[in-house]
Protein backbone atom coordinates (compact mmCIF):
# COMPACT_ATOMS: atom_id res chain seq x y z
CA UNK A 1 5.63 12.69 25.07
CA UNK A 2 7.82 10.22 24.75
CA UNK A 3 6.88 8.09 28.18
CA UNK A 4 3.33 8.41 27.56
CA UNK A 5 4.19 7.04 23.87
CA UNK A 6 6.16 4.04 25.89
CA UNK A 7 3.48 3.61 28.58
CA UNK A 8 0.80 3.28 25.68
CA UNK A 9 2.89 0.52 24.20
CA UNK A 10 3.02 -1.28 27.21
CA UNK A 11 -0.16 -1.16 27.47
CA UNK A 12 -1.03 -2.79 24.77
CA UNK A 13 1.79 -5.40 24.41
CA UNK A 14 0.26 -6.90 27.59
CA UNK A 15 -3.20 -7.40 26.60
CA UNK A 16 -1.98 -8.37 22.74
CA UNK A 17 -1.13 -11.61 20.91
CA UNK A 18 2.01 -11.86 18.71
CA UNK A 19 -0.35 -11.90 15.39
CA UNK A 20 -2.14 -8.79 16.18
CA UNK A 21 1.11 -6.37 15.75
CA UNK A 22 3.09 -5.35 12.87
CA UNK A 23 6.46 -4.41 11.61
CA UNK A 24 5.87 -0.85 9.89
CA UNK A 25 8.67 0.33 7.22
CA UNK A 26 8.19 3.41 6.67
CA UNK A 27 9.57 5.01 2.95
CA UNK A 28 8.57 7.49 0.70
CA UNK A 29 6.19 10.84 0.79
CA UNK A 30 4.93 13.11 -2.00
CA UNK A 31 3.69 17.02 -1.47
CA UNK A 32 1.52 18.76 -4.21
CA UNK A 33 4.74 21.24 -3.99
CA UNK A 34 8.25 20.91 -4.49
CA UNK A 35 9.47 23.07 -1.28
CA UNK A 36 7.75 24.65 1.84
CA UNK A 37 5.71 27.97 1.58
CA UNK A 38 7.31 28.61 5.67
CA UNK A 39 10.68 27.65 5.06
CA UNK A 40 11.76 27.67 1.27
CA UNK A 41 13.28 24.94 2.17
CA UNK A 42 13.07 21.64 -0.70
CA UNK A 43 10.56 19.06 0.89
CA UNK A 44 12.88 15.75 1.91
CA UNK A 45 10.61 12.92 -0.03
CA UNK A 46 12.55 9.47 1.26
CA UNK A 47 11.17 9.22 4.74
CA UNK A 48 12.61 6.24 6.36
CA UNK A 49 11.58 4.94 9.49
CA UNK A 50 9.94 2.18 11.70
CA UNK A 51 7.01 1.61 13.47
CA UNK A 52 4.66 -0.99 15.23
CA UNK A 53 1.22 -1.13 14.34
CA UNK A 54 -1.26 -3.22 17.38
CA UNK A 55 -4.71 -4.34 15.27
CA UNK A 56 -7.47 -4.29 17.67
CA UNK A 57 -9.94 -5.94 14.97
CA UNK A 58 -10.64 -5.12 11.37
CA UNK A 59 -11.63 -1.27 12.06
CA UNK A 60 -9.05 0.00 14.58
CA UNK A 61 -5.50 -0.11 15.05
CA UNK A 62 -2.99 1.49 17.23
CA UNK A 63 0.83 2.18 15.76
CA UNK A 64 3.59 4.36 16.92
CA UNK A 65 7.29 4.78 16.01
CA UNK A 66 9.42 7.05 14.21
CA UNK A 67 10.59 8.26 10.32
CA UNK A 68 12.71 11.10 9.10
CA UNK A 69 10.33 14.15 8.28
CA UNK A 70 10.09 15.99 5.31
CA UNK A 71 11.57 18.95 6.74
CA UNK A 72 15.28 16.97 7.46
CA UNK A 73 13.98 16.12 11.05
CA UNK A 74 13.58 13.09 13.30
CA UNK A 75 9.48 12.68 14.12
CA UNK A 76 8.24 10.45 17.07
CA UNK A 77 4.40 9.80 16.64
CA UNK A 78 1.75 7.52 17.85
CA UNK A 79 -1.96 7.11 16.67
CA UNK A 80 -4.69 5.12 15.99
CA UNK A 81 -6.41 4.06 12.35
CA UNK A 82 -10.09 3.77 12.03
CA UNK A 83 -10.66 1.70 8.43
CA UNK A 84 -14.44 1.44 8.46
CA UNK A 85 -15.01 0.67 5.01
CA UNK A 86 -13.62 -2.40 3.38
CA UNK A 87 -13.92 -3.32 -0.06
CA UNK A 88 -12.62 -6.90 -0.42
CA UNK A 89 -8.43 -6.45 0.19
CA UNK A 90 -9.00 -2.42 0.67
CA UNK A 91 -9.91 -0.99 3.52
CA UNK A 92 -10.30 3.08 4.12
CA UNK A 93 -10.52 5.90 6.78
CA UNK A 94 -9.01 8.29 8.79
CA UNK A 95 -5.86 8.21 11.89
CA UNK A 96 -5.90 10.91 14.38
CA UNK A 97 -2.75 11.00 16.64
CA UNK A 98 0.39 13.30 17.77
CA UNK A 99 3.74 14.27 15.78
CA UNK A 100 7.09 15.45 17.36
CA UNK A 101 10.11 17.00 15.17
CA UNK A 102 8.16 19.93 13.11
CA UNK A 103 9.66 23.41 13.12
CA UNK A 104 6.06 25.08 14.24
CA UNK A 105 5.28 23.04 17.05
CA UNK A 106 7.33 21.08 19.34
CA UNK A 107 4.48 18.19 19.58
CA UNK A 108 1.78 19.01 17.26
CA UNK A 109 -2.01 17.01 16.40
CA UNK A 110 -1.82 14.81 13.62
CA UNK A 111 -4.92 13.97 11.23
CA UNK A 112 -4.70 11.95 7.70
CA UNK A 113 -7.13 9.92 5.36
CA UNK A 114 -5.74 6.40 5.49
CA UNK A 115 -6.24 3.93 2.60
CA UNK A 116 -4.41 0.26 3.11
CA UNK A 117 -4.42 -3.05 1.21
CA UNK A 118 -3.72 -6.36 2.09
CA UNK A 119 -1.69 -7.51 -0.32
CA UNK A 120 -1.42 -11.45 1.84
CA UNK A 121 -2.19 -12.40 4.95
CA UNK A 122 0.88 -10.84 6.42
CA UNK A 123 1.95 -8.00 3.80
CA UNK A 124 0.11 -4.46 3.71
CA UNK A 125 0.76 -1.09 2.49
CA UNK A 126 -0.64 1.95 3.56
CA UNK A 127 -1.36 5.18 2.10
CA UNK A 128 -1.76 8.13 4.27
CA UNK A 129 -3.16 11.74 2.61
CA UNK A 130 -2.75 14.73 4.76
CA UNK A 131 -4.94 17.36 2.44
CA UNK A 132 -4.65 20.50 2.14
CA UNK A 133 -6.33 22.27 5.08
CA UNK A 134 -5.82 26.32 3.83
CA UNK A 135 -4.19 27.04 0.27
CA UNK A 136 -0.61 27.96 2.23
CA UNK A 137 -0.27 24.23 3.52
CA UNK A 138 0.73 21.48 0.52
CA UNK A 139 -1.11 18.38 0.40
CA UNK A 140 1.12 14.99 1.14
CA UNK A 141 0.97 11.27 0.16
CA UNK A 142 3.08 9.23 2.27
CA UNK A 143 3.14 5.28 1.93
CA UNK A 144 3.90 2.38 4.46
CA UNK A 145 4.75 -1.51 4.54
CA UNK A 146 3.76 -3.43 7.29
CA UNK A 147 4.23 -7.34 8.13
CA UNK A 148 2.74 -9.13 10.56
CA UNK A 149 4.46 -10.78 13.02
């Protein structure tokens, strides 16, 4: 997981320019529930981490890196965005890509609804909704910043 994450990046550094990637902080998440149906456990809501987002034009964008999960855990991922519908600043659609550091699956599929406005030229943040798919898993918000190089 982790070369084809690397080999992806290379991938696209070498066909990129310097404007087309961003910086991604990653920061803070909120579930629908306070702890885990699985686990019991308390859901960890500061989810710190960084990532690099490639923008192949105004509809699709690549990004990988890593955060600290809500279940205490270290998560490697890497995905692309597909924002289809932009209303001025705001732009909105869906990311489909791969998550490590979950207790159920070693690498598991990722899916969210993504909404992200440009707050300048350089500055965006990003909402990202995972909902919830059958009434044992909690729905979760989980918001990004991202400058552009």
């Amino acid at each position: 997981m982790k070369r084809l994450l690397l080999a992806s990046a290379l991938a696209v550094a070498l066909n990129a320019h310097a404007s087309d990637f961003s910086l991604v902080l990653h920061g803070f998440s909120k579930h629908t529930n306070t702890h885990s149906t699985r686990t019991g456990r308390e859901w960890d809501e500061t989810n710190y981490g960084l990532g690099i987002r490639y923008k192949v034009d105004e509809d699709i964008s690549y990004q990988s890196g890593f955060y600290q999960n809500s279940e205490h855990s270290l998560s490697l991922y890497g995905g692309i965005d597909w924002t289809p519908l932009h209303l001025g600043p705001l732009a909105f659609g869906a990311s489909l890509g791969l998550v490590t550091g979950y207790e159920t699956f070693p690498v598991m599929p990722m899916a969210t609804l993504v909404g992200r406005a440009s707050l300048t030229d350089r500055v965006d943040i990003t909402v990202r909704w995972i909902p919830p798919v059958t009434p044992k898993v909690t729905s979760v918000a989980a918001v990004e910043l991202s400058i552009r190089f």
